[in-house]
N, C-alpha and C. Protein backbone atom coordinates (compact mmCIF):
# COMPACT_ATOMS: atom_id res chain seq x y z
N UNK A 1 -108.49 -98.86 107.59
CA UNK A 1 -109.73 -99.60 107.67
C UNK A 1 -110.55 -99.36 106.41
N UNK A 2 -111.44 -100.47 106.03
CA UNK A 2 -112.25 -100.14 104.77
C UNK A 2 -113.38 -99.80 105.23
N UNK A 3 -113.74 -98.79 104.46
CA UNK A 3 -114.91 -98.40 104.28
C UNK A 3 -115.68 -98.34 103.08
N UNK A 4 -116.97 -99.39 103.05
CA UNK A 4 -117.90 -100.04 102.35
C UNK A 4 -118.96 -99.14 101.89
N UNK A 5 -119.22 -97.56 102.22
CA UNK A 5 -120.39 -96.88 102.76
C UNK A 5 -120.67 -96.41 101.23
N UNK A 6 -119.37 -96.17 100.13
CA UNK A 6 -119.32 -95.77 99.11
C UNK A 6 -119.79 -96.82 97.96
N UNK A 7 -119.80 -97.90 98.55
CA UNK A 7 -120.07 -99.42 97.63
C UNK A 7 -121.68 -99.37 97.96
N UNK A 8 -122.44 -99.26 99.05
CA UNK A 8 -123.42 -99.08 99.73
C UNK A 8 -124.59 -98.74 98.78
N UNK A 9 -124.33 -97.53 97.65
CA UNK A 9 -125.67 -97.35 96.82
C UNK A 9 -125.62 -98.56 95.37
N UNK A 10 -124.46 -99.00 95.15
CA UNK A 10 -124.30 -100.38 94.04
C UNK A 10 -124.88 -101.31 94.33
N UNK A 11 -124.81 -101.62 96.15
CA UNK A 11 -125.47 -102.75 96.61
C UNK A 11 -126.67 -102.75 96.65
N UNK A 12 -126.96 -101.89 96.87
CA UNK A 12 -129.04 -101.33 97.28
C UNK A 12 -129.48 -101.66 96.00
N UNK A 13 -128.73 -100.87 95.04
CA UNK A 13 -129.34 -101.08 93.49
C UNK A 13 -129.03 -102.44 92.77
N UNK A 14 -128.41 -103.02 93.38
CA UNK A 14 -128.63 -104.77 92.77
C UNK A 14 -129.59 -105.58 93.46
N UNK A 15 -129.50 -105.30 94.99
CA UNK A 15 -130.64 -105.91 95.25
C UNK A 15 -131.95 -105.39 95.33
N UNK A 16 -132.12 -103.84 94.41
CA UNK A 16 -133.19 -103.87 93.94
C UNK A 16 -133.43 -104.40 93.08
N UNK A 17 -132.66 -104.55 92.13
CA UNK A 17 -132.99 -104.99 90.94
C UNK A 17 -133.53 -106.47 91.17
N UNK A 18 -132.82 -107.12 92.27
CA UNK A 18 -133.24 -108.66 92.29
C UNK A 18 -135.08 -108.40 92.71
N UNK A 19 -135.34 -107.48 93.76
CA UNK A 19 -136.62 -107.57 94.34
C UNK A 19 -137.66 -107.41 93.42
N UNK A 20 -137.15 -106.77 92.22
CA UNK A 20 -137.81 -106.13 91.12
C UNK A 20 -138.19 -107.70 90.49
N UNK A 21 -137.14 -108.36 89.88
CA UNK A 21 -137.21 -109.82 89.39
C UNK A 21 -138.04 -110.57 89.87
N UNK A 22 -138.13 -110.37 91.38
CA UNK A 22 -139.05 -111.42 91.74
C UNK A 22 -140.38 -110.83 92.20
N UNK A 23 -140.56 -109.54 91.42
CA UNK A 23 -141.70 -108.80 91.55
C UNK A 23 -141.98 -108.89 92.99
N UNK A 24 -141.31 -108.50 93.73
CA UNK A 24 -141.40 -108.38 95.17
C UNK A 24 -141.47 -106.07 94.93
N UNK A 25 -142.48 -105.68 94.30
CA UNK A 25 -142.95 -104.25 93.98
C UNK A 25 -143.10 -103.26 95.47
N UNK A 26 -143.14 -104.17 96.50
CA UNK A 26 -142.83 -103.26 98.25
C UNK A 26 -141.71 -103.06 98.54
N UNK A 27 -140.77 -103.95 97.89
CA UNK A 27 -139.40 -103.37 98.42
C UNK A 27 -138.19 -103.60 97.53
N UNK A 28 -138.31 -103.38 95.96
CA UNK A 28 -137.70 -102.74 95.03
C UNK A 28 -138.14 -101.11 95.08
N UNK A 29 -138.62 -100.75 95.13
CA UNK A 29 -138.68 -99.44 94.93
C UNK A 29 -138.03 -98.51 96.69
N UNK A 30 -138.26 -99.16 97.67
CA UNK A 30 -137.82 -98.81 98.52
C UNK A 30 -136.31 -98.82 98.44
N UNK A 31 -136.02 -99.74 97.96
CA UNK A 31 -134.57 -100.57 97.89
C UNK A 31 -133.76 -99.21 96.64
N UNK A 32 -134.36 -98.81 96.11
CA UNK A 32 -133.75 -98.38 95.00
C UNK A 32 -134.09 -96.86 95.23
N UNK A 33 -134.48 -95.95 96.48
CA UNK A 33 -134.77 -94.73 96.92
C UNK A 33 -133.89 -94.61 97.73
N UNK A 34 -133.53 -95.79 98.67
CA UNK A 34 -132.62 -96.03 99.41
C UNK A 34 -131.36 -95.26 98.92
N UNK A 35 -130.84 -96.44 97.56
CA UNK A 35 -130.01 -96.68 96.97
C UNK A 35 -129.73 -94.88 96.45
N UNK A 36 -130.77 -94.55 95.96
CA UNK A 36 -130.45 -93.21 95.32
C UNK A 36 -130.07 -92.12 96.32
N UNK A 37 -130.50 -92.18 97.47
CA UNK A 37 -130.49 -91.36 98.53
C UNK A 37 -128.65 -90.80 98.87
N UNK A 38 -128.65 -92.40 99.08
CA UNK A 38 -127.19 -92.36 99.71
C UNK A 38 -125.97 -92.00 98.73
N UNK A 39 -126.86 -92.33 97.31
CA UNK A 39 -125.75 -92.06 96.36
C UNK A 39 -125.56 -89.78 96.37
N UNK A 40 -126.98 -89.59 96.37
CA UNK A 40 -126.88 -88.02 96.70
C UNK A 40 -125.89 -87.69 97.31
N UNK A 41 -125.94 -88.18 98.63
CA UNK A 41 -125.10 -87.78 100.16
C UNK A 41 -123.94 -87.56 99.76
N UNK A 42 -123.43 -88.82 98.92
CA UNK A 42 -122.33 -89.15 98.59
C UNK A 42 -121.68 -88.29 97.44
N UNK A 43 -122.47 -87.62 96.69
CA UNK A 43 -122.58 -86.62 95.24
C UNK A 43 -121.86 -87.96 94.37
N UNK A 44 -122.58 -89.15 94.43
CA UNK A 44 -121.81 -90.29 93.38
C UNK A 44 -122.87 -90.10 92.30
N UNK A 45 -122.78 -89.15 91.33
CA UNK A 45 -124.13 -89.15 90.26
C UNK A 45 -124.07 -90.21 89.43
N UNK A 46 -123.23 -90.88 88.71
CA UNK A 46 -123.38 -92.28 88.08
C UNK A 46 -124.17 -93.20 89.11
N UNK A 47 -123.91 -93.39 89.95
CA UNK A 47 -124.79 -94.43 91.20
C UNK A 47 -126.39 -93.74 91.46
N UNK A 48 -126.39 -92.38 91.14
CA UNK A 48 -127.54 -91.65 91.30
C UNK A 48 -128.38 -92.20 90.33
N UNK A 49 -127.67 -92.06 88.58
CA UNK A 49 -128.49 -92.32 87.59
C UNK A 49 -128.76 -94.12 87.85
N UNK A 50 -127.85 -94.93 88.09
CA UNK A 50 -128.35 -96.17 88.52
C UNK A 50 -129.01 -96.33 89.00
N UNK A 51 -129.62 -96.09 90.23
CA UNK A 51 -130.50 -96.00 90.81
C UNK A 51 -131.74 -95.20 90.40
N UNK A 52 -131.75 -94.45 89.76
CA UNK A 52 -132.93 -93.93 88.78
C UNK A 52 -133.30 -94.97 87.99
N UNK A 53 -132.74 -95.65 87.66
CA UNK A 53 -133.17 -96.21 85.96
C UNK A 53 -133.50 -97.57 86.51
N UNK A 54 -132.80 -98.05 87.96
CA UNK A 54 -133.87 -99.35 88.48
C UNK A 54 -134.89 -98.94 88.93
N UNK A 55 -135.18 -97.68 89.95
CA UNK A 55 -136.22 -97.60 90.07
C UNK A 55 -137.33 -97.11 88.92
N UNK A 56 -137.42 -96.53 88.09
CA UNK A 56 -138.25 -96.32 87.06
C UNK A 56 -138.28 -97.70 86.38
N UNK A 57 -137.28 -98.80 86.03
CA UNK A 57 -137.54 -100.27 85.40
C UNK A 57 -138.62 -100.72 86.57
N UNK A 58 -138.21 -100.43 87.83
CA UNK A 58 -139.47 -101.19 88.73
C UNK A 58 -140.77 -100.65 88.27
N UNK A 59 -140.63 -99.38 88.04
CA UNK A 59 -142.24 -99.27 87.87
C UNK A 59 -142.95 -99.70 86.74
N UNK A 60 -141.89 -99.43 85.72
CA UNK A 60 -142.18 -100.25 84.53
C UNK A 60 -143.38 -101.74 84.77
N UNK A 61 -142.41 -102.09 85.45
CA UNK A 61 -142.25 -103.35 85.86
C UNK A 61 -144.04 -103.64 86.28
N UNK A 62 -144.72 -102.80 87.10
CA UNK A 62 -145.33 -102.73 88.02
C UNK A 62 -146.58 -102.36 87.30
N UNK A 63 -146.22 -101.58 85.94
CA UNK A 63 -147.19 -101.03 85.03
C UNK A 63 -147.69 -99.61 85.69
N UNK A 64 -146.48 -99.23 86.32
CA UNK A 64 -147.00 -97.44 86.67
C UNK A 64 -146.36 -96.73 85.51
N UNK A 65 -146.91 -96.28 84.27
CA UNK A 65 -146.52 -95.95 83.41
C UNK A 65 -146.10 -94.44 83.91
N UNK A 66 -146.74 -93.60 84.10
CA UNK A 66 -146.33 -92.27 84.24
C UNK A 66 -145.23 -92.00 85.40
N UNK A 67 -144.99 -92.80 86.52
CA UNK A 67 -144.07 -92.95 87.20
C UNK A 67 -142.75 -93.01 86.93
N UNK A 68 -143.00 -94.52 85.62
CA UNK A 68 -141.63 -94.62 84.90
C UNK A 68 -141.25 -93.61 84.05
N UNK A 69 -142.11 -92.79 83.01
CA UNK A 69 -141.24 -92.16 82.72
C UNK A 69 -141.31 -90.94 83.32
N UNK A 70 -141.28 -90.65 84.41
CA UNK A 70 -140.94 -89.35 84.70
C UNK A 70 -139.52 -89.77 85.78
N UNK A 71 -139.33 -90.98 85.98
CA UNK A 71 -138.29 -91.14 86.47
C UNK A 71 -137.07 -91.29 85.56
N UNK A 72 -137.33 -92.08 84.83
CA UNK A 72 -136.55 -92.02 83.51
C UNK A 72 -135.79 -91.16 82.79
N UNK A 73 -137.03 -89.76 83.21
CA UNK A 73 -136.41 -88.82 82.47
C UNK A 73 -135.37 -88.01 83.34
N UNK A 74 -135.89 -88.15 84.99
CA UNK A 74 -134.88 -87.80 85.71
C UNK A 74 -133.54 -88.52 85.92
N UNK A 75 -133.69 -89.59 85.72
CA UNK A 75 -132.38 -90.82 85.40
C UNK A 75 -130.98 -90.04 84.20
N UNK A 76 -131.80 -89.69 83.26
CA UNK A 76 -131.35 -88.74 81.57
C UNK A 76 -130.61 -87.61 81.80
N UNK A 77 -131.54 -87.39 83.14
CA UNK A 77 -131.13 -85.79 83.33
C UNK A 77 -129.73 -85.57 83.98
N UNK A 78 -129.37 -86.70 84.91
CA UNK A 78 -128.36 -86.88 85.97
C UNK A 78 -127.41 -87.46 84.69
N UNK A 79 -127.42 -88.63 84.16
CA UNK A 79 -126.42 -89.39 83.26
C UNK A 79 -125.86 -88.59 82.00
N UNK A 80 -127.02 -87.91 81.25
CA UNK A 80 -126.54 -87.49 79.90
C UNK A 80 -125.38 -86.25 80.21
N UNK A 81 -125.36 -85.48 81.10
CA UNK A 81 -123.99 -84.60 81.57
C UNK A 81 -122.23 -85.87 81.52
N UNK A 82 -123.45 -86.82 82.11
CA UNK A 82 -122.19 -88.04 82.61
C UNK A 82 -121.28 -88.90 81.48
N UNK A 83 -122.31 -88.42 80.80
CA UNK A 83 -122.08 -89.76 79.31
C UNK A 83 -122.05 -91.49 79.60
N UNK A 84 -122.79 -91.55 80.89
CA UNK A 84 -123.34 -92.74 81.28
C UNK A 84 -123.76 -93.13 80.34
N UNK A 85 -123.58 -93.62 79.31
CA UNK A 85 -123.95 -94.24 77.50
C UNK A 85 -124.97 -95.55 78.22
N UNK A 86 -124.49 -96.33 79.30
CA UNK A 86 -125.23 -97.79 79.17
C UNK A 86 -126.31 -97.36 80.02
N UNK A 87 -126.65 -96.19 80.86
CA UNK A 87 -127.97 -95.70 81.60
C UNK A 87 -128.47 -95.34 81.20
N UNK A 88 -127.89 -94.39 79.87
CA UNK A 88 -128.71 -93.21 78.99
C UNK A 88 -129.53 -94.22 78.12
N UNK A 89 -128.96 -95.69 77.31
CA UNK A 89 -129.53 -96.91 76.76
C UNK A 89 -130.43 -97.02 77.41
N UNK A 90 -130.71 -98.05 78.92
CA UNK A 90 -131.73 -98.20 79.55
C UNK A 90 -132.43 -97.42 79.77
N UNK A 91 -132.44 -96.17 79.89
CA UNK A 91 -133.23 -95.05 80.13
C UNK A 91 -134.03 -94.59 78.49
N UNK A 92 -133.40 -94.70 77.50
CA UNK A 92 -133.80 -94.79 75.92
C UNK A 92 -134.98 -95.67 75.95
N UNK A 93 -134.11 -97.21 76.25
CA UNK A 93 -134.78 -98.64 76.08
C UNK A 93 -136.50 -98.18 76.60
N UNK A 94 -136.16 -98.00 78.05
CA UNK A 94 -137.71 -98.14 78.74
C UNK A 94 -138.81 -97.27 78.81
N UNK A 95 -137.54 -96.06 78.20
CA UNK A 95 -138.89 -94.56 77.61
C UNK A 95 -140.25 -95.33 76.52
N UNK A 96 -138.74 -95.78 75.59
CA UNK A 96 -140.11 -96.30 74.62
C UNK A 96 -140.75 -97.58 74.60
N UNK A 97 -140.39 -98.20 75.59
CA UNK A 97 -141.39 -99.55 75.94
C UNK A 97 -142.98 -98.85 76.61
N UNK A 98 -142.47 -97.47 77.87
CA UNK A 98 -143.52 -97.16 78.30
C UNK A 98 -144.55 -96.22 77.57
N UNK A 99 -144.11 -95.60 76.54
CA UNK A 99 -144.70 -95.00 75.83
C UNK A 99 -145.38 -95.61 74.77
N UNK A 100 -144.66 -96.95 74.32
CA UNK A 100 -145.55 -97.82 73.57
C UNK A 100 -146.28 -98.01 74.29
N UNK A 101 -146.77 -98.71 75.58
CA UNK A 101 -147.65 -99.28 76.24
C UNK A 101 -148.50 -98.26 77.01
N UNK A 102 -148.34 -96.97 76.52
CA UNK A 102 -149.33 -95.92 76.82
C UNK A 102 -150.26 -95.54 75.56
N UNK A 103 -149.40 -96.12 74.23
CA UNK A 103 -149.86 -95.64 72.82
C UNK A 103 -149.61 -94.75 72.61
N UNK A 104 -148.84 -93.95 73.09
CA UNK A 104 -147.91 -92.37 72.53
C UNK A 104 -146.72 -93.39 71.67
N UNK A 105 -147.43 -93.43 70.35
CA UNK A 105 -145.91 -94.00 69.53
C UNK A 105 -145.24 -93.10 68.84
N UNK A 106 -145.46 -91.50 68.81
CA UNK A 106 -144.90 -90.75 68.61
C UNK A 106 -143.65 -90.63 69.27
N UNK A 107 -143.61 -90.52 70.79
CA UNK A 107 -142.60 -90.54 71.91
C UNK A 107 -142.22 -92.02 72.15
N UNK A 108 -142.80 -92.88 71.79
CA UNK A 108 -141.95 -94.45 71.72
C UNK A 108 -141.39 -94.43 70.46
N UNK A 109 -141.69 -93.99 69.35
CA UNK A 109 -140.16 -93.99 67.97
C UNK A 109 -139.30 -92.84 68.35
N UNK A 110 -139.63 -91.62 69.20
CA UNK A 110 -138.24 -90.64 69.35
C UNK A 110 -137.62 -91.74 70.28
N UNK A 111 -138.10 -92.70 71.47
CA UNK A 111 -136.86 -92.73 71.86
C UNK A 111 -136.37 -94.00 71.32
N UNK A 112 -137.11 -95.24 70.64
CA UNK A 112 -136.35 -95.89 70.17
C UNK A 112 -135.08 -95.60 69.39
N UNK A 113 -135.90 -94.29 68.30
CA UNK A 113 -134.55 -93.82 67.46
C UNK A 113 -133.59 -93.40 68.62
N UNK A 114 -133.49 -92.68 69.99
CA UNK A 114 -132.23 -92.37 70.05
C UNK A 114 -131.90 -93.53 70.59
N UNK A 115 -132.40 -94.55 71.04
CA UNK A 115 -131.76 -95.78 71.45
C UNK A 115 -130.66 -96.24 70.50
N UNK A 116 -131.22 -96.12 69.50
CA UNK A 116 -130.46 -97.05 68.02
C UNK A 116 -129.26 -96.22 68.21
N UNK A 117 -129.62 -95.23 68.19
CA UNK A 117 -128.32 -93.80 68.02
C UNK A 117 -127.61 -94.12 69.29
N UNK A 118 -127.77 -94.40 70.43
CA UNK A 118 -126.76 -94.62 71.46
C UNK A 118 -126.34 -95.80 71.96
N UNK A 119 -127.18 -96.61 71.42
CA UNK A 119 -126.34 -98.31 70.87
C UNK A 119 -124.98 -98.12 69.75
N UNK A 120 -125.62 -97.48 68.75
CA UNK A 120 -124.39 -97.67 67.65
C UNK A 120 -123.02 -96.22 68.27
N UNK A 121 -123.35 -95.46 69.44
CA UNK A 121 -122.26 -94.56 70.53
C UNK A 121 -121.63 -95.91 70.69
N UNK A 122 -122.03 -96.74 72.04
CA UNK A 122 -121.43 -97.55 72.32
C UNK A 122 -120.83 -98.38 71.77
N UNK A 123 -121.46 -98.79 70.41
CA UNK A 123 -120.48 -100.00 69.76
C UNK A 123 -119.62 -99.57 68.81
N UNK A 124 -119.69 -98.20 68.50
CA UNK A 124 -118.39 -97.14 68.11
C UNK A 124 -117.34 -97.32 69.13
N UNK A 125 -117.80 -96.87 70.28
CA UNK A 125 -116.35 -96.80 71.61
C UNK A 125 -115.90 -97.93 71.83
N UNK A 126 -117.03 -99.56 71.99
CA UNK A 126 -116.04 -100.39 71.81
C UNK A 126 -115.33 -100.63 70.88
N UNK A 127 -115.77 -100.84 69.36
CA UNK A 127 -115.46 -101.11 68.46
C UNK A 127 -113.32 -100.36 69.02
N UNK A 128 -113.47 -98.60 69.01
CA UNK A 128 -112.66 -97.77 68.98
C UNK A 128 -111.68 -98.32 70.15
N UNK A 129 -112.29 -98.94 71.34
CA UNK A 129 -111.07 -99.21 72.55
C UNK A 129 -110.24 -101.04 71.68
N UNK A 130 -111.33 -101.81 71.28
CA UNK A 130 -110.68 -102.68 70.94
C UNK A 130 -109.58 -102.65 69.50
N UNK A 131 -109.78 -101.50 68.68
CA UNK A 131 -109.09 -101.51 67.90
C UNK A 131 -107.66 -100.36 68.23
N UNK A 132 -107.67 -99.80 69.37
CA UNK A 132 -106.86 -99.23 70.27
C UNK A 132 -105.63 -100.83 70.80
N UNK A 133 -106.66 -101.17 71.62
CA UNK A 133 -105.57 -101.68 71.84
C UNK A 133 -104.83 -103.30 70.86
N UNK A 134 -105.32 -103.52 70.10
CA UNK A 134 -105.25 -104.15 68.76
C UNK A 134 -103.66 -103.55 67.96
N UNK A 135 -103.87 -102.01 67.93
CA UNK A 135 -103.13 -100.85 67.39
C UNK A 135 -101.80 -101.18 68.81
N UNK A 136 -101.69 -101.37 69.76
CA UNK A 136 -101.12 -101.14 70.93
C UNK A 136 -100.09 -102.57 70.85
N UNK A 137 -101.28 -104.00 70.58
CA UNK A 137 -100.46 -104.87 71.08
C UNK A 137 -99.43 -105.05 69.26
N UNK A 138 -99.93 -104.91 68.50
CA UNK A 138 -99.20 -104.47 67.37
C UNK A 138 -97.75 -103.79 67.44
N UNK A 139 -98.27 -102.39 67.88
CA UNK A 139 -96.68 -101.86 68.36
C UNK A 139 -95.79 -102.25 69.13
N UNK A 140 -96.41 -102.85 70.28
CA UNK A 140 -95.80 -103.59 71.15
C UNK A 140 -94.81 -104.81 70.77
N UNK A 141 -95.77 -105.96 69.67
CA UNK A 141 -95.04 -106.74 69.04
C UNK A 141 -93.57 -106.60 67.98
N UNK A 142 -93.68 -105.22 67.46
CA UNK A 142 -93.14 -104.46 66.60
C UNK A 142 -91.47 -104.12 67.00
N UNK A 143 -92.01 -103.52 68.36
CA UNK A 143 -90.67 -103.50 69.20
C UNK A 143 -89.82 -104.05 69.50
N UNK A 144 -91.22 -105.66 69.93
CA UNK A 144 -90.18 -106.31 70.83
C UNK A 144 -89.16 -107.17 69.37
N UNK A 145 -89.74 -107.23 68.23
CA UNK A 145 -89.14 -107.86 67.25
C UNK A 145 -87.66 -107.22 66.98
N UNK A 146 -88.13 -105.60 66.71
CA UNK A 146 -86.76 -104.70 66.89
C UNK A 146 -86.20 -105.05 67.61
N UNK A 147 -85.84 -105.35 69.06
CA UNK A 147 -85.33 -105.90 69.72
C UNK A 147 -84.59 -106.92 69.70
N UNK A 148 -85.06 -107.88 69.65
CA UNK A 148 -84.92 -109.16 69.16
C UNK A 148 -83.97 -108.57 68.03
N UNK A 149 -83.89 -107.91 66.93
CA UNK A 149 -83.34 -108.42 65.88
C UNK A 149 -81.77 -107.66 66.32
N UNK A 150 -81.72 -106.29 67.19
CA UNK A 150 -80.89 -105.63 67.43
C UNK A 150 -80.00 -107.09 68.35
N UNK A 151 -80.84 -107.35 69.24
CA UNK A 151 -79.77 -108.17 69.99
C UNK A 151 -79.01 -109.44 69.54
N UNK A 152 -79.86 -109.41 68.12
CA UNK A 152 -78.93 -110.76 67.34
C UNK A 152 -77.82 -110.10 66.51
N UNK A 153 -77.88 -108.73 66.11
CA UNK A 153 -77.06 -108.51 65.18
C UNK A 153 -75.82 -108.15 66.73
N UNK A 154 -75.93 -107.62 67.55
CA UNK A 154 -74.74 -107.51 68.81
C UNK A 154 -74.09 -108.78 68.99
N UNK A 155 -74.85 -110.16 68.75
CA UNK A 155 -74.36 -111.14 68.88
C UNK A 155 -73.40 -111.67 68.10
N UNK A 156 -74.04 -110.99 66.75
CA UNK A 156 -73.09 -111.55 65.27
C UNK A 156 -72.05 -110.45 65.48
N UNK A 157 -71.62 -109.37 66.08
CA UNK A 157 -70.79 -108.74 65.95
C UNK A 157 -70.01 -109.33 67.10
N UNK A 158 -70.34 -109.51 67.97
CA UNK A 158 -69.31 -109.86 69.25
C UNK A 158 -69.02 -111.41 68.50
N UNK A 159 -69.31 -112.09 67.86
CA UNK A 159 -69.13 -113.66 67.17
C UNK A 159 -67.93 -113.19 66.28
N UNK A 160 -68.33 -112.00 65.32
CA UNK A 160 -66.95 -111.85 64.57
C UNK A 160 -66.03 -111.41 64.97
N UNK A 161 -66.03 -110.28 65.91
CA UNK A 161 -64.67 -109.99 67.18
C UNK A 161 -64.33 -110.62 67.21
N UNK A 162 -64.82 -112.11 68.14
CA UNK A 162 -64.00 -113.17 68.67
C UNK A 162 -63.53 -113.65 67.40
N UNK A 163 -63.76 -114.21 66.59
CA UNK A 163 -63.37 -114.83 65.16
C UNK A 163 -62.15 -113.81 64.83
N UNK A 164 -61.87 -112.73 64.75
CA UNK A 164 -60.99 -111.54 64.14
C UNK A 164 -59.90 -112.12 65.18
N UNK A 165 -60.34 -111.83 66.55
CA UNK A 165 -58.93 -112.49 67.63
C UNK A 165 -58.84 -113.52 67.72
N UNK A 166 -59.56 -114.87 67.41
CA UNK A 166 -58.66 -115.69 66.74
C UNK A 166 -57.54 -116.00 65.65
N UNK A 167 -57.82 -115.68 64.71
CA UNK A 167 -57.47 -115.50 63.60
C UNK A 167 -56.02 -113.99 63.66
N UNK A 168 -56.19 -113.20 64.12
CA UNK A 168 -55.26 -112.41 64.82
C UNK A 168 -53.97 -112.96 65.45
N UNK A 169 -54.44 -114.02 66.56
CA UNK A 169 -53.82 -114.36 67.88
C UNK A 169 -53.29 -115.65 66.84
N UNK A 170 -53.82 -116.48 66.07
CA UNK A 170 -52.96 -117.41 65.04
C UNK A 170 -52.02 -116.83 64.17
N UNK A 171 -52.37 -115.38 63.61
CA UNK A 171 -50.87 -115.32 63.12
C UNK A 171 -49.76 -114.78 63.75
N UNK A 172 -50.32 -114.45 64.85
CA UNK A 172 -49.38 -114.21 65.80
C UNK A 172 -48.18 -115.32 66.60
């Protein structure tokens, strides 16, 4: 039988995120405590930091500045062990939106800079998986050519066999 209970804090946290969108601010944040709760129970800490980083975007959202980032930073705290790179981003991203919009631009350029710094993480690792497997389908092609060329030269040899016993079996 399936059991959904583990999918359960992904779902909470999307449809917080939607309640958030439609600034529905009573029950995104519920939606996304929910969401974090069950992810605890569960010890799913990637779903934990998800759910951190919608609920602190809600407050964002909401203009509870000190809310967001103290959630934010608890979001950081759970992911950066994780190397959650795209939470640790959003969690970067909205430090320094809220800190701009507090006027601490001291603490809105630290975290833009590490934003920049964990944007150009991520587009290192993709950059690194797509030129992985780039490197992969290469070898792959490489082979199958070896292949290919081995099974033509078996062909030209079994072609001249037969040719030898012809030519054999005629002067015979």
């Amino acid at each position: 039988a399936y059991d959904d209970t583990e999918d359960l804090p992904y779902t909470l946290n999307y449809i917080g995120r939607v309640y958030t969108r439609q600034k529905k601010f009573d029950e995104a944040p519920k939606t996304h405590k929910e969401a974090y709760e069950h992810a605890r129970k569960l010890d799913t800490r990637l779903d934990m930091t998800q759910s951190l980083v919608g609920l602190a975007q809600t407050y964002l959202e909401k203009k509870d500045l000190d809310a967001s980032i103290t959630t934010f930073r608890n979001a950081l705290e759970v992911g950066i062990p994780l190397n959650a790179n795209m939470e640790i981003k959003d969690a970067y991203q909205g430090l320094a939106l809220a800190y701009a919009q507090k006027k601490d631009f001291a603490n809105a350029f630290k975290y833009q800079d590490l934003l920049l710094t964990i944007k150009d993480t991520i587009y290192n690792i993709n950059t690194d998986k797509k030129l992985g497997t780039l490197q992969f389908t290469f070898d792959l092609e490489k082979k199958e050519s070896q292949i290919s060329l081995l099974t033509k030269d078996k062909e030209i040899q079994e072609k001249e066999l037969e040719r030898q016993k012809l030519v054999r079996n005629g002067f015979v």
